[in-house]
Protein backbone atom coordinates (compact mmCIF):
# COMPACT_ATOMS: atom_id res chain seq x y z
CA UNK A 1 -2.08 -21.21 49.25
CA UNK A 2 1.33 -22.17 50.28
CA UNK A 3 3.90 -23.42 47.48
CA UNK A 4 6.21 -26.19 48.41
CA UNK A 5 9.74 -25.05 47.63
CA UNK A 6 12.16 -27.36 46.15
CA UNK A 7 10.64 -29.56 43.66
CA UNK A 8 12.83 -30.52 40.74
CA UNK A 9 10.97 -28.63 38.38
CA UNK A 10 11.44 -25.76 40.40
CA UNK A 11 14.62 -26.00 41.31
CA UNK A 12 17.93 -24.55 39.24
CA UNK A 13 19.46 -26.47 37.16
CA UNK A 14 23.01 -26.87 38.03
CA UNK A 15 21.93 -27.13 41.84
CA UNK A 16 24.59 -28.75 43.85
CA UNK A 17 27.27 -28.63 40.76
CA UNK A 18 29.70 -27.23 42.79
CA UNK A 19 30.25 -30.46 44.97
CA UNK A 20 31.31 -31.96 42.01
CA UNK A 21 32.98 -29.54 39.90
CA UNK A 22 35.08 -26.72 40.66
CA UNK A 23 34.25 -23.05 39.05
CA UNK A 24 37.58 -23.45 36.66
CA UNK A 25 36.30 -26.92 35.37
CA UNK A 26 32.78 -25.39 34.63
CA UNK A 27 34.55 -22.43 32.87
CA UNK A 28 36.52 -24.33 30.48
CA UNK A 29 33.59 -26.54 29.06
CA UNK A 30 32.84 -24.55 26.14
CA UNK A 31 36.44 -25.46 25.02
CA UNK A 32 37.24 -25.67 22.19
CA UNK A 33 33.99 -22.93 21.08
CA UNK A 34 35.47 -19.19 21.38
CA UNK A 35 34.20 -17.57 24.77
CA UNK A 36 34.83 -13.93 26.74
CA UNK A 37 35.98 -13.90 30.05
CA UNK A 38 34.78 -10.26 31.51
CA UNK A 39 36.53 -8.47 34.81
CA UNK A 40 38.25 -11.99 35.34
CA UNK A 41 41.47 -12.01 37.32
CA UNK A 42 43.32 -15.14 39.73
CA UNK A 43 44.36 -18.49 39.86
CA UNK A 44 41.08 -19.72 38.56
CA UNK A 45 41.98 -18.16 34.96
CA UNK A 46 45.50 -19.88 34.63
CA UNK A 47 43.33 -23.31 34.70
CA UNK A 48 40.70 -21.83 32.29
CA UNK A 49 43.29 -21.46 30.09
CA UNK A 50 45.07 -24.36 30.38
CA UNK A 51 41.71 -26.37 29.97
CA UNK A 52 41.45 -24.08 26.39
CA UNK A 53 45.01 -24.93 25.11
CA UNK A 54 44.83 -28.43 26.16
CA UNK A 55 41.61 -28.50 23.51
CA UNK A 56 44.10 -26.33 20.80
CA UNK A 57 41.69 -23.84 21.24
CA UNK A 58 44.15 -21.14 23.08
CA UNK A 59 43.28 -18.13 20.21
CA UNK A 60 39.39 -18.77 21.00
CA UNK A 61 39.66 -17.74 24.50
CA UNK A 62 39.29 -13.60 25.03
CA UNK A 63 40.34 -12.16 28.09
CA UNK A 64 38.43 -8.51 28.63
């Protein structure tokens, strides 16, 4: 029997959710909750960060 691919129940959830968002924005949602950034280097983490102080929540995020 041959399974149709692609049906929603099937599919990932955050399919497509980088037309919308951008990698940084995704990142930073946890903000203000503490989080650990592992092997992370770039531009991407100075908007992380901002993201986390903008919530007051600059202490919570750990850089390893």
């Amino acid at each position: 029997m041959n399974r149709q691919a692609g049906k929603l129940a099937e599919s990932p959830p955050f399919l497509n959710v980088l037309r919308v968002f951008d990698v940084p924005d995704i990142l930073g949602q946890p903000a203000p909750r503490p989080f650990l950034f592992r092997d992370v280097e770039g531009s991407d983490l100075l908007k992380v960060t901002q993201i986390y102080e903008s919530a007051q929540a600059g202490g919570k995020l750990r850089l390893d």
